[in-house]
N, C-alpha and C. Protein backbone atom coordinates (compact mmCIF):
# COMPACT_ATOMS: atom_id res chain seq x y z
N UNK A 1 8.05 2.27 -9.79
CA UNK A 1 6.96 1.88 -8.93
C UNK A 1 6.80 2.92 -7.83
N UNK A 2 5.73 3.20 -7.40
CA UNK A 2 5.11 4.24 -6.11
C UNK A 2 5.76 3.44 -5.21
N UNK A 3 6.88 4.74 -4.73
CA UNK A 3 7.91 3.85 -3.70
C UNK A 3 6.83 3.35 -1.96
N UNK A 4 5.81 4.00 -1.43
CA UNK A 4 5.13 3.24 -0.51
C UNK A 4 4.61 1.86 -1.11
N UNK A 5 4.12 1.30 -2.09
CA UNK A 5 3.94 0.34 -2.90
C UNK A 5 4.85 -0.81 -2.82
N UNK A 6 6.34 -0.49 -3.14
CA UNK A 6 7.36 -0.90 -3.18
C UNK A 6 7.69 -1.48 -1.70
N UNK A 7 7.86 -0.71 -0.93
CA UNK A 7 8.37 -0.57 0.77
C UNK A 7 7.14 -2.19 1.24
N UNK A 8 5.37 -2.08 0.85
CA UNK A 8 4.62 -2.85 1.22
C UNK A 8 5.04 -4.34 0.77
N UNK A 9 5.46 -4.55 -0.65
CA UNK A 9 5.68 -5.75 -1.40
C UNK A 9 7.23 -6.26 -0.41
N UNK A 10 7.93 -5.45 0.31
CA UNK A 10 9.22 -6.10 0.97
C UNK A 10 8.55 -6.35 2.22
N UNK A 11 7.88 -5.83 2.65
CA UNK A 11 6.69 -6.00 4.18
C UNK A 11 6.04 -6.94 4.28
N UNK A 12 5.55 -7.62 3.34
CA UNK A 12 4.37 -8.53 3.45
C UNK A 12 4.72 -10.00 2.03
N UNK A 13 4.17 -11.35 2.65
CA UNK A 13 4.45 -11.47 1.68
C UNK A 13 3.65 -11.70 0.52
N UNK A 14 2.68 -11.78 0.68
CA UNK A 14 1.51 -11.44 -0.46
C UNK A 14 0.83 -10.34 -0.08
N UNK A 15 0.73 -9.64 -0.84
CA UNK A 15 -0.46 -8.51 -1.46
C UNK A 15 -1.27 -8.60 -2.11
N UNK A 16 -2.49 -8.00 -1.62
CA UNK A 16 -3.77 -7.92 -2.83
C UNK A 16 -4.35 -6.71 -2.96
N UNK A 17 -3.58 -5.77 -4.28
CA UNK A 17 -3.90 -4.51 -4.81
C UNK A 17 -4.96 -3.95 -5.57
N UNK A 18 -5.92 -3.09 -5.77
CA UNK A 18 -6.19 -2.76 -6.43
C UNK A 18 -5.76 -1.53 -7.41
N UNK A 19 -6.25 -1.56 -8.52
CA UNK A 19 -5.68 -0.53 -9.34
C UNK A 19 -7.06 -0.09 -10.35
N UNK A 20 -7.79 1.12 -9.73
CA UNK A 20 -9.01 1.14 -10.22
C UNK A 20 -9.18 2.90 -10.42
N UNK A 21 -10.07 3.49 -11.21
CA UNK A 21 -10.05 4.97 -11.77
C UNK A 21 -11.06 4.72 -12.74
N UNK A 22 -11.76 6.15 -13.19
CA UNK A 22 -12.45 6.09 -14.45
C UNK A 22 -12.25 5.67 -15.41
N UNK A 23 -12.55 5.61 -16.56
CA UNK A 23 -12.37 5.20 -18.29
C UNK A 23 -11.49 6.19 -18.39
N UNK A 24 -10.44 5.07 -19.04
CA UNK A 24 -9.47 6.18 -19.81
C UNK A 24 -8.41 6.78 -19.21
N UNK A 25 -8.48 6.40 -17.90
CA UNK A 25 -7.53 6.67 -16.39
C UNK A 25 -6.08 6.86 -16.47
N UNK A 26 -5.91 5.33 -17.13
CA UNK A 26 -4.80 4.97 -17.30
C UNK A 26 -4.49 3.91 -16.61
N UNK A 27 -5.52 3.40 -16.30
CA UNK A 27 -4.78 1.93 -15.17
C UNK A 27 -3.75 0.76 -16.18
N UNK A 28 -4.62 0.91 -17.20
CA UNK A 28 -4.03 -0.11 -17.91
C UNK A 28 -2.29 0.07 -18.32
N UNK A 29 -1.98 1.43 -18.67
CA UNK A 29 -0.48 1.71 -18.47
C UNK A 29 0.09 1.66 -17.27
N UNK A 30 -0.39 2.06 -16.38
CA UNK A 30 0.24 1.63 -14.94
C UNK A 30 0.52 -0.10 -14.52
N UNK A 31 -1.12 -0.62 -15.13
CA UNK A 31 -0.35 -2.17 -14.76
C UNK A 31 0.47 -2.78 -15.74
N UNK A 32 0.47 -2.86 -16.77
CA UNK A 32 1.49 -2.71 -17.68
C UNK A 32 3.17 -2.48 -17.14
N UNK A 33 3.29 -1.02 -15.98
CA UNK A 33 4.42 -0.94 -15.62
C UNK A 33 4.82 -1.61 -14.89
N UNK A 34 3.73 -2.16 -14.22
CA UNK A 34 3.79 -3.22 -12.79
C UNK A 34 4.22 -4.59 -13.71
N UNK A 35 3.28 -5.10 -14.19
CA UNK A 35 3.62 -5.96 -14.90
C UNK A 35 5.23 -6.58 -15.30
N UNK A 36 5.76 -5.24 -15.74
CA UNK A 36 7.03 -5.33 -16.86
C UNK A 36 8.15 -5.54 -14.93
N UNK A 37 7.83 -4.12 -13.92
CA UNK A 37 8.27 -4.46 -12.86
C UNK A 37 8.55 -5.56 -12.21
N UNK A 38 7.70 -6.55 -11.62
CA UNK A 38 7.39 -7.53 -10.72
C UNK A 38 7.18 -8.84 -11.42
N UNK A 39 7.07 -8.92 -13.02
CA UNK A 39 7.06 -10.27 -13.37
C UNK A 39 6.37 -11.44 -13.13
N UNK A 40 6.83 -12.28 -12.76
CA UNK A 40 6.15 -13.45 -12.45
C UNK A 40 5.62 -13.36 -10.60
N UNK A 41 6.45 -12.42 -9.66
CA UNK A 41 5.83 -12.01 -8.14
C UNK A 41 4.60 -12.24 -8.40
N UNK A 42 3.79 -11.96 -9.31
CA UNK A 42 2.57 -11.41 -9.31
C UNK A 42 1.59 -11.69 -9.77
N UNK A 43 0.12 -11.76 -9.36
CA UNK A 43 -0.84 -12.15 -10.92
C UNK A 43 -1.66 -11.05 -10.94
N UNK A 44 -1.77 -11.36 -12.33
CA UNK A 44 -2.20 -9.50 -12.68
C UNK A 44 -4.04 -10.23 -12.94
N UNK A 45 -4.87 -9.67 -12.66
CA UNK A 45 -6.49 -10.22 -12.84
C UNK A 45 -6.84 -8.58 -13.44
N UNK A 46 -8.54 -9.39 -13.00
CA UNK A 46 -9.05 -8.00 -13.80
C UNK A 46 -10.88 -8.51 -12.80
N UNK A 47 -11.31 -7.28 -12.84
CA UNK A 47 -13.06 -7.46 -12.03
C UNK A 47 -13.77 -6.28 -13.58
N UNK A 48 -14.83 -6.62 -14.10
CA UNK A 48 -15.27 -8.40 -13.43
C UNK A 48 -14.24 -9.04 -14.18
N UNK A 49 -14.49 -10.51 -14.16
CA UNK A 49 -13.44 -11.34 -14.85
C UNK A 49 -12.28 -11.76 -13.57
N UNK A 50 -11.75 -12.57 -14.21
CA UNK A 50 -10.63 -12.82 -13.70
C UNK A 50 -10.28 -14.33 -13.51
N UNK A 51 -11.22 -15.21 -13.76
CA UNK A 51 -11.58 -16.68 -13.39
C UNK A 51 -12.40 -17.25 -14.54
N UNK A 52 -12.51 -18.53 -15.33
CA UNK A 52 -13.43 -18.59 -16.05
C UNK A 52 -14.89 -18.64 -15.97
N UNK A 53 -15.64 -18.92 -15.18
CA UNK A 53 -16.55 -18.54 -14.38
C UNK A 53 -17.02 -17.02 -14.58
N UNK A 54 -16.29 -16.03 -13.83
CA UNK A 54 -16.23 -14.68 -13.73
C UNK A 54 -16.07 -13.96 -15.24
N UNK A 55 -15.30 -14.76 -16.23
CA UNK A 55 -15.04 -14.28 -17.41
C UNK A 55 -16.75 -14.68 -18.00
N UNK A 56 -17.43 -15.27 -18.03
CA UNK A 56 -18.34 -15.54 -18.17
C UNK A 56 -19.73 -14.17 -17.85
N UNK A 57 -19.97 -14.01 -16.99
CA UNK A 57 -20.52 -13.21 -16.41
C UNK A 57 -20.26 -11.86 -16.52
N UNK A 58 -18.51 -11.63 -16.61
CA UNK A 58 -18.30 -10.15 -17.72
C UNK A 58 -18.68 -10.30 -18.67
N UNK A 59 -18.97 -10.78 -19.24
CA UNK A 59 -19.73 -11.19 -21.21
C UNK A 59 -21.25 -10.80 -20.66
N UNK A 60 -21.62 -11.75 -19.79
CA UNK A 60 -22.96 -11.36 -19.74
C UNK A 60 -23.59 -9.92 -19.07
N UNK A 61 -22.57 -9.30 -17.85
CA UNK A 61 -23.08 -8.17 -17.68
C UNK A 61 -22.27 -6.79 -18.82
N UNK A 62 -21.51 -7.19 -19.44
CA UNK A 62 -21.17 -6.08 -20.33
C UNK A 62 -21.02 -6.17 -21.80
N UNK A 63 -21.69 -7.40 -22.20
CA UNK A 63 -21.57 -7.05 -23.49
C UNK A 63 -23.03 -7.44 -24.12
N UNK A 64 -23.74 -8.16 -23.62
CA UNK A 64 -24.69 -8.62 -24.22
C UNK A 64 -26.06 -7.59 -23.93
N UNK A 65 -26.84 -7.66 -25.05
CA UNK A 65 -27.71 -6.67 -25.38
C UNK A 65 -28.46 -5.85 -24.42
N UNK A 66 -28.95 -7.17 -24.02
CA UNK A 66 -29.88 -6.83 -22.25
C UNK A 66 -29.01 -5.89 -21.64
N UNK A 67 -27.84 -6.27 -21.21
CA UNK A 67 -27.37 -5.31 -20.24
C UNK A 67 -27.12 -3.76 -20.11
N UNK A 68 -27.66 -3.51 -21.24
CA UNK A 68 -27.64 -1.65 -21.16
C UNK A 68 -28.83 -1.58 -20.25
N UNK A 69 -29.84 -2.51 -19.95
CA UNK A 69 -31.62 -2.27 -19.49
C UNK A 69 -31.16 -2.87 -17.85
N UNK A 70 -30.04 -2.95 -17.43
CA UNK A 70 -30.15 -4.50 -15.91
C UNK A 70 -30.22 -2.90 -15.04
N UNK A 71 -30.82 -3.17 -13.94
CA UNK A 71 -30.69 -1.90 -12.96
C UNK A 71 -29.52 -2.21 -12.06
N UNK A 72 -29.10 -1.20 -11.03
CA UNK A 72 -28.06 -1.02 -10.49
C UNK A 72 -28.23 -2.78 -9.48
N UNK A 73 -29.22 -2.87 -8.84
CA UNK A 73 -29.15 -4.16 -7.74
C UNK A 73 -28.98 -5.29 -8.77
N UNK A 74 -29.58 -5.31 -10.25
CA UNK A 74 -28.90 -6.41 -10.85
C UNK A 74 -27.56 -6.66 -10.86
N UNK A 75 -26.64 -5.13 -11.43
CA UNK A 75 -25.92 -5.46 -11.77
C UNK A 75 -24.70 -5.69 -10.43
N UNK A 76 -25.18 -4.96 -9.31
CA UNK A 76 -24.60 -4.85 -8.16
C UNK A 76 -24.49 -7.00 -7.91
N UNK A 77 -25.18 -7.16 -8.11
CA UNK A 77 -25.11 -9.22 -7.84
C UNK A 77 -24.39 -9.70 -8.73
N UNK A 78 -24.41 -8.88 -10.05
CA UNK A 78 -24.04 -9.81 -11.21
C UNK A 78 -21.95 -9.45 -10.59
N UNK A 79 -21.90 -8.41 -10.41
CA UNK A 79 -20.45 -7.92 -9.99
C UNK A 79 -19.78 -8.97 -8.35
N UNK A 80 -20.91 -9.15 -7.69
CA UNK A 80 -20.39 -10.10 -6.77
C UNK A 80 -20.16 -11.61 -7.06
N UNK A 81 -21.34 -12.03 -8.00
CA UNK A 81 -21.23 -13.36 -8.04
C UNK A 81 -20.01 -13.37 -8.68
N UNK A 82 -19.53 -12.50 -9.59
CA UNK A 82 -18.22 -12.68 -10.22
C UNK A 82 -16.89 -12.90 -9.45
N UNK A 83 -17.26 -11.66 -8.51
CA UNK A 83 -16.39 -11.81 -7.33
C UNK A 83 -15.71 -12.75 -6.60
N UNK A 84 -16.85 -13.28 -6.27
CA UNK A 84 -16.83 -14.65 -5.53
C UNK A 84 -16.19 -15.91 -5.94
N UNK A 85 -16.44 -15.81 -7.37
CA UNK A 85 -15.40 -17.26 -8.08
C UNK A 85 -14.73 -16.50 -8.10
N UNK A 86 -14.21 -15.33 -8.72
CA UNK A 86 -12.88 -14.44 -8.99
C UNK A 86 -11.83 -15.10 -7.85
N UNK A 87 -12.58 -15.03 -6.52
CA UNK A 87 -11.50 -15.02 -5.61
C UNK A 87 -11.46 -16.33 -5.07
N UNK A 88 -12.11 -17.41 -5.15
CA UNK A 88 -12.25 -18.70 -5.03
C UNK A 88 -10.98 -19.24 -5.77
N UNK A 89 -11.43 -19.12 -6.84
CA UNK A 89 -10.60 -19.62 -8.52
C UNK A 89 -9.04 -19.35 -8.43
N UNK A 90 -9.00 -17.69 -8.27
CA UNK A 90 -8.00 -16.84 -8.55
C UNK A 90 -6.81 -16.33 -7.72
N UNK A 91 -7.30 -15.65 -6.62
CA UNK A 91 -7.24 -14.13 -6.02
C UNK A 91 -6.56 -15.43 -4.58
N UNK A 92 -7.38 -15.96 -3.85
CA UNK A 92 -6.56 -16.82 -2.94
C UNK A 92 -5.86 -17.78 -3.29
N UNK A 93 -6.04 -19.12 -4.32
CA UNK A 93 -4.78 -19.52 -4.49
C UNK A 93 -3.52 -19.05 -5.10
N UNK A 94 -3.58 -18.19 -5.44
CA UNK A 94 -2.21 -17.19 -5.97
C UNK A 94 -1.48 -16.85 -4.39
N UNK A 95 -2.62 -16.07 -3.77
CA UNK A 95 -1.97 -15.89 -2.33
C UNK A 95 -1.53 -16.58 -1.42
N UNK A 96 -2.32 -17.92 -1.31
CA UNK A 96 -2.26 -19.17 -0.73
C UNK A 96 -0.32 -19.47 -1.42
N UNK A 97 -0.11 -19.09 -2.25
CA UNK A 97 1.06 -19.70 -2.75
C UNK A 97 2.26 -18.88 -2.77
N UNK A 98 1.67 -17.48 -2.24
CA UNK A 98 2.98 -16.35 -1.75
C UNK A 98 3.21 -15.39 -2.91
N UNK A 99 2.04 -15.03 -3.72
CA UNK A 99 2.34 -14.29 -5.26
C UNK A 99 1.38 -13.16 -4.61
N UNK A 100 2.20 -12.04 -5.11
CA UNK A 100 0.79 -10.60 -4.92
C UNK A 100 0.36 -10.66 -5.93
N UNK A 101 -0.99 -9.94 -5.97
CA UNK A 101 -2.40 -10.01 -6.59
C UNK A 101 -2.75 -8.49 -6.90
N UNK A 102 -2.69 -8.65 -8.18
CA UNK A 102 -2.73 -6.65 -8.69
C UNK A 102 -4.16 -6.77 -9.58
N UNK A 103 -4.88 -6.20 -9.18
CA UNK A 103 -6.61 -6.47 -9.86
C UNK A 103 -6.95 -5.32 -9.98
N UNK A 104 -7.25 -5.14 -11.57
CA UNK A 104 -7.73 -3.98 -12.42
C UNK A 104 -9.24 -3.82 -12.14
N UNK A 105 -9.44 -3.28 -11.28
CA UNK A 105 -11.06 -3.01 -10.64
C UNK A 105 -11.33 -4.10 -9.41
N UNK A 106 -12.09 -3.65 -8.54
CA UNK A 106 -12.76 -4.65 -7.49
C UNK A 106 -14.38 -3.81 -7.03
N UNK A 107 -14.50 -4.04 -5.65
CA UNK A 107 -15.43 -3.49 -5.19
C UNK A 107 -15.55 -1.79 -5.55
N UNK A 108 -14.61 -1.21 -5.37
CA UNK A 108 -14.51 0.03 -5.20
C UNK A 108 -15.25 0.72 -6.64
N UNK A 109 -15.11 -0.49 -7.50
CA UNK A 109 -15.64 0.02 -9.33
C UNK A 109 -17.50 -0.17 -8.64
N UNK A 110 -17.14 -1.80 -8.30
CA UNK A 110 -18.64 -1.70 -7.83
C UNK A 110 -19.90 -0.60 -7.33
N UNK A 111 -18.84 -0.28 -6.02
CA UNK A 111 -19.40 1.07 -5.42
C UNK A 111 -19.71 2.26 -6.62
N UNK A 112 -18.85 2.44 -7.27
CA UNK A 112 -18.71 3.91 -7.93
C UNK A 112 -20.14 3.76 -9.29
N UNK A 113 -20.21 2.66 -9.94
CA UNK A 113 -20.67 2.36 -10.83
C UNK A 113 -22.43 2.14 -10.64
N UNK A 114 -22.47 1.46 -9.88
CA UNK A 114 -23.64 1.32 -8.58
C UNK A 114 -24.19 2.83 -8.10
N UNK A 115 -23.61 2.93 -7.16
CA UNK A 115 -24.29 3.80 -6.67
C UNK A 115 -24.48 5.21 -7.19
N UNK A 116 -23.38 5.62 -8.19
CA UNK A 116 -23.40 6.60 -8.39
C UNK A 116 -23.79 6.66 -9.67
N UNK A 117 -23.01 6.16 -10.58
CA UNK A 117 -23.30 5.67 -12.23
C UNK A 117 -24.45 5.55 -12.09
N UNK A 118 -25.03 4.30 -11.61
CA UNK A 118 -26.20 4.27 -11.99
C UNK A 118 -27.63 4.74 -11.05
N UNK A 119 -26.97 5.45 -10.73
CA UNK A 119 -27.88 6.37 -9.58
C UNK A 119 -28.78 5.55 -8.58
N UNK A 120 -28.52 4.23 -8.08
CA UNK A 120 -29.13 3.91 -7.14
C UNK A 120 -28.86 3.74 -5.61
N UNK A 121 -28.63 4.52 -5.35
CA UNK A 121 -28.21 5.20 -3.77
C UNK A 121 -29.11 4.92 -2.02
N UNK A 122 -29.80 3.65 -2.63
CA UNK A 122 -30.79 3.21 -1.55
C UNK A 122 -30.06 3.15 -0.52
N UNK A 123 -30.91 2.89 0.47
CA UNK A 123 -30.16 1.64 2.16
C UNK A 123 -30.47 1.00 1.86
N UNK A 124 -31.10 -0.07 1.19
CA UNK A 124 -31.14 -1.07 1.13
C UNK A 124 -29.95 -1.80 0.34
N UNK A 125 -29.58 -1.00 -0.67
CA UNK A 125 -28.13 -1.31 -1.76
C UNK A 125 -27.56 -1.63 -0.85
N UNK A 126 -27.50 -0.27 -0.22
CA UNK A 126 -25.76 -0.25 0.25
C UNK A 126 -25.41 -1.11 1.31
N UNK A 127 -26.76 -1.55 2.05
CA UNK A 127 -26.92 -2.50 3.66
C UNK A 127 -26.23 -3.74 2.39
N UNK A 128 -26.61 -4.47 0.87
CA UNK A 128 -26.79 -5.85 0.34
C UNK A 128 -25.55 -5.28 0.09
N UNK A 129 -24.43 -4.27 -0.17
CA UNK A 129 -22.96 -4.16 -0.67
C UNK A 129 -22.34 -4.17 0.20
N UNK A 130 -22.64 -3.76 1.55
CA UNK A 130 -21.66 -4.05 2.94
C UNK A 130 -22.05 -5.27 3.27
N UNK A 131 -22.94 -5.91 3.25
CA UNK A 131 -23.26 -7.57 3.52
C UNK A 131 -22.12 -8.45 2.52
N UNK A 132 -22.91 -8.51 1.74
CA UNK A 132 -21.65 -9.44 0.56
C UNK A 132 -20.13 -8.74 0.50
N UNK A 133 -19.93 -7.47 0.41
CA UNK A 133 -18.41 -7.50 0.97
C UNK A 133 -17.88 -7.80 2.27
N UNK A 134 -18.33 -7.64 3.30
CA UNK A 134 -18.46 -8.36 4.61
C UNK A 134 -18.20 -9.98 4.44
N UNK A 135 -18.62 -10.61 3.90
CA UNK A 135 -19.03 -12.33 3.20
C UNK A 135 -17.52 -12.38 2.48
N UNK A 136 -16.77 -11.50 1.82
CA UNK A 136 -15.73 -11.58 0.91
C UNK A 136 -14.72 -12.58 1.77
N UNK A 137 -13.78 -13.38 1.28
CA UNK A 137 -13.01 -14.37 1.52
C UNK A 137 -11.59 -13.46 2.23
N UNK A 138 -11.57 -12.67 1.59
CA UNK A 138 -10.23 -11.43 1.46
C UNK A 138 -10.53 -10.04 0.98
N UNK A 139 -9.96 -9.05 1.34
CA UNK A 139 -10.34 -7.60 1.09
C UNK A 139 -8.69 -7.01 0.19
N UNK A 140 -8.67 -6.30 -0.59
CA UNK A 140 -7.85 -5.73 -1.06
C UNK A 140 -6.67 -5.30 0.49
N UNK A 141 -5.30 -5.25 0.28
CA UNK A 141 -4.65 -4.72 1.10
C UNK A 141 -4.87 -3.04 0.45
N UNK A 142 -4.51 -2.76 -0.74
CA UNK A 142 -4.18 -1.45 -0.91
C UNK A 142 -5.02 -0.89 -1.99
N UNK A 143 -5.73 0.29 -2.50
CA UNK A 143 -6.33 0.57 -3.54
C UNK A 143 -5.14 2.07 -4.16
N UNK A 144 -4.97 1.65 -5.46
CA UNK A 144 -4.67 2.34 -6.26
C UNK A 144 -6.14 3.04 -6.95
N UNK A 145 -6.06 4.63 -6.75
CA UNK A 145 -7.24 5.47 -7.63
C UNK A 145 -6.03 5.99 -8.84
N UNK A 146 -6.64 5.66 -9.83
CA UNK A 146 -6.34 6.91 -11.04
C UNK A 146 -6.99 7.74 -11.46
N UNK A 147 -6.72 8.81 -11.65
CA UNK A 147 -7.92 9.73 -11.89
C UNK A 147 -7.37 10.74 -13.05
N UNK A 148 -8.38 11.09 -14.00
CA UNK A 148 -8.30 11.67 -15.18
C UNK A 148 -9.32 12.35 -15.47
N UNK A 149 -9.25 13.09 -15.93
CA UNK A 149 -10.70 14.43 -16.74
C UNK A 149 -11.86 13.57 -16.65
N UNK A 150 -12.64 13.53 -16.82
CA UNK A 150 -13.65 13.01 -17.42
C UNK A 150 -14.14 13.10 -19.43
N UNK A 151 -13.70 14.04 -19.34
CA UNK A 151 -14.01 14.16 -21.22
C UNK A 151 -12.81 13.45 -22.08
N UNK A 152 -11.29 13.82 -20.90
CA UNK A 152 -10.12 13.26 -21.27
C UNK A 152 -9.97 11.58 -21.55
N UNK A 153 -10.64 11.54 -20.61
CA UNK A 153 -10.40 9.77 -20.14
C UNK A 153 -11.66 9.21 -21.43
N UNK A 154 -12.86 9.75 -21.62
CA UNK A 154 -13.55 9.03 -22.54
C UNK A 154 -13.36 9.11 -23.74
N UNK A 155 -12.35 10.35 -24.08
CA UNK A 155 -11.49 10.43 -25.63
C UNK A 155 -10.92 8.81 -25.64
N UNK A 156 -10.17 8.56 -24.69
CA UNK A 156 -9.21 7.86 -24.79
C UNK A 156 -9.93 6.42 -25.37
N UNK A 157 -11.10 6.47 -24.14
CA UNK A 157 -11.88 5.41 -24.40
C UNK A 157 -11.83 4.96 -25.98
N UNK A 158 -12.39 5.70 -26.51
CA UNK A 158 -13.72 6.22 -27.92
C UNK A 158 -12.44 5.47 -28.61
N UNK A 159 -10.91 6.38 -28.98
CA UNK A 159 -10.00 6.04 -29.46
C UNK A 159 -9.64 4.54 -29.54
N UNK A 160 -9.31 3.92 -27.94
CA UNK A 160 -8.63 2.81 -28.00
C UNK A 160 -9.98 1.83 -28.40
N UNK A 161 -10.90 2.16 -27.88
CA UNK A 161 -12.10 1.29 -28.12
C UNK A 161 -12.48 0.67 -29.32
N UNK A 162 -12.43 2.01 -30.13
CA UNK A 162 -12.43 1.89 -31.51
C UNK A 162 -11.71 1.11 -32.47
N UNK A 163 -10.27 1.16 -31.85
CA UNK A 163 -9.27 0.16 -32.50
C UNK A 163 -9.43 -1.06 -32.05
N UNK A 164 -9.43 -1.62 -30.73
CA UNK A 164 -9.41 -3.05 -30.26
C UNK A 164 -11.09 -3.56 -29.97
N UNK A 165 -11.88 -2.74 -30.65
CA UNK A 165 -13.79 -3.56 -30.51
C UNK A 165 -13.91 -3.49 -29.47
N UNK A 166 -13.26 -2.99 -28.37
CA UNK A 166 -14.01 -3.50 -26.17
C UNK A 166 -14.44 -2.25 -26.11
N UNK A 167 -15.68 -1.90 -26.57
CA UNK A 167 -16.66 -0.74 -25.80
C UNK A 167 -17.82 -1.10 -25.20
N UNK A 168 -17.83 -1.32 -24.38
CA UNK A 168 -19.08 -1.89 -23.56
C UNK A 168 -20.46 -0.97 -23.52
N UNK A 169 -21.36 -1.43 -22.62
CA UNK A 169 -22.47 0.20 -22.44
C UNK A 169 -22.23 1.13 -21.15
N UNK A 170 -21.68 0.57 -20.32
CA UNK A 170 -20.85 1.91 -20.08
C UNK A 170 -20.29 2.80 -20.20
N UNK A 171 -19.28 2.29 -21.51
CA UNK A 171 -18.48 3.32 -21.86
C UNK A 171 -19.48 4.37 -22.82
N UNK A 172 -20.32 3.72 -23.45
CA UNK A 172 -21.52 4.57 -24.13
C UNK A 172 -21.94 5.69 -23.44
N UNK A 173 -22.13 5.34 -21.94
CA UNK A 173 -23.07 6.27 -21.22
C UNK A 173 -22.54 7.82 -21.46
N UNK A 174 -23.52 8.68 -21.08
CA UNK A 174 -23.65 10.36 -21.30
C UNK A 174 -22.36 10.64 -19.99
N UNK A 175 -21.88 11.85 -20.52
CA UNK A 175 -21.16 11.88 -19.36
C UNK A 175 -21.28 12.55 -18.48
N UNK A 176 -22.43 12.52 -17.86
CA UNK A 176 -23.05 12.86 -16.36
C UNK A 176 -22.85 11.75 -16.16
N UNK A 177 -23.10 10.74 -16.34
CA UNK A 177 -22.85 9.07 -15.72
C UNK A 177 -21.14 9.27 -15.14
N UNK A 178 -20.66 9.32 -16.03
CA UNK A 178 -18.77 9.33 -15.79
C UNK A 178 -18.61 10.38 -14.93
N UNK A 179 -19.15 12.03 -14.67
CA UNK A 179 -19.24 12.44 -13.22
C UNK A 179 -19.65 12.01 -12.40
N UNK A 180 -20.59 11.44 -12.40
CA UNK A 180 -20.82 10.56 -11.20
C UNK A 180 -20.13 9.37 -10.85
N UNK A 181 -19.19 8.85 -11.52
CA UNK A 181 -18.47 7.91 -11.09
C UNK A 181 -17.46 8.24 -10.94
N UNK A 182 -17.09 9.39 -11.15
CA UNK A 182 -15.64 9.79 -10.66
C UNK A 182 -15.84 10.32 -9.21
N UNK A 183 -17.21 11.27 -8.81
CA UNK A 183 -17.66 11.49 -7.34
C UNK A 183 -17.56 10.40 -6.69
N UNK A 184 -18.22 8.79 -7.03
CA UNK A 184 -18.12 7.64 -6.24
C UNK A 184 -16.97 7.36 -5.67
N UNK A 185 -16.41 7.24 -6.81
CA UNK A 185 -14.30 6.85 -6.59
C UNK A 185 -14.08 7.68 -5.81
N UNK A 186 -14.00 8.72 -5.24
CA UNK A 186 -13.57 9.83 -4.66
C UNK A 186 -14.43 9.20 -2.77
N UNK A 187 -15.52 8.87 -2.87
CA UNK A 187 -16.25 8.62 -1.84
C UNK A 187 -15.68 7.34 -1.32
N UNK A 188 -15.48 6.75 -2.25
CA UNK A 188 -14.96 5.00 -1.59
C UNK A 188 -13.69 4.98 -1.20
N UNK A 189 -12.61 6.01 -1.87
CA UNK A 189 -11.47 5.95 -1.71
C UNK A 189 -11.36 6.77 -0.15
């Protein structure tokens, strides 16, 4: 484990981490290590998703047909409303009960995906993404970035995708989209 990581989990007694990077990053082996690490300490979630509710709404903003066509302020709502039960459901009673909270994406995907992915870079976005995160119940204590190539990380994609069926339309996108979301990550972080 990233020994500042380590030092925080004896400091505090709940945590709420993120662990977020491009396609193909590697988050998923990292929480995996966490996982095998910290055991039951912990609940491992995922954005979107994470609540049944929220699991709901990842189906609808990433797999279903429409959603290659939703624009960035759609999908920018569809990522909060998820949020919102996420952390209702999920994310505080875990904490409420003294367990850290390790979540494979949060806002920070939001930001990157949003504004940059999908190129909508208004004031008006960004005033409705500091409002509703502002509104959030709880904020991440710590963000984990992973960061990987961009051509590297969507091999990986294509590969694992291919074997386990989860390719969404994101992962489709050209990869000027995936530079630009690796610039976002870089901006939010």
């Amino acid at each position: 484990m990233i020994p500042f990581v380590e030092r925080l989990f004896i400091m505090k007694k709940s945590l709420f981490i993120v662990v977020d990077g491009g396609e193909g990053a590697g988050k998923g082996t990292l929480l995996d290590a966490l996982k095998a690490k910290l055991g039951d300490t912990a609940v491992f979630t995922r954005e979107p998703g994470g609540s049944p509710y929220a699991e709901a709404i990842r189906e609808l903003a990433l797999k279903h047909p429409l959603a290659v066509h939703a624009n960035a302020a759609t999908m920018l709502c569809l990522m909060f409303a998820a949020r919102f039960d996420h952390l209702q459901n999920t994310i505080v009673p875990a904490m409420e009960r003294g367990q850290h909270v390790i979540c494979d994406r949060f806002d920070s995907s939001t930001f990157a995906y949003q504004f940059f992915g999908q190129q909508a870079d208004t004031s008006q976005l960004r005033e409705t993404f500091a409002t509703l995160r502002e509104a959030l119940a709880i904020r991440p204590d710590f963000y984990v970035y992973v960061d990987v190539d961009v051509q590297e990380g969507l091999r990986r994609v294509k590969e694992r995708g291919a074997a386990k069926g989860e390719v969404n339309h994101f992962d489709d996108r050209e990869l000027s989209f995936h530079e630009r979301l690796r610039d976002g990550y870089v901006e939010f972080m």
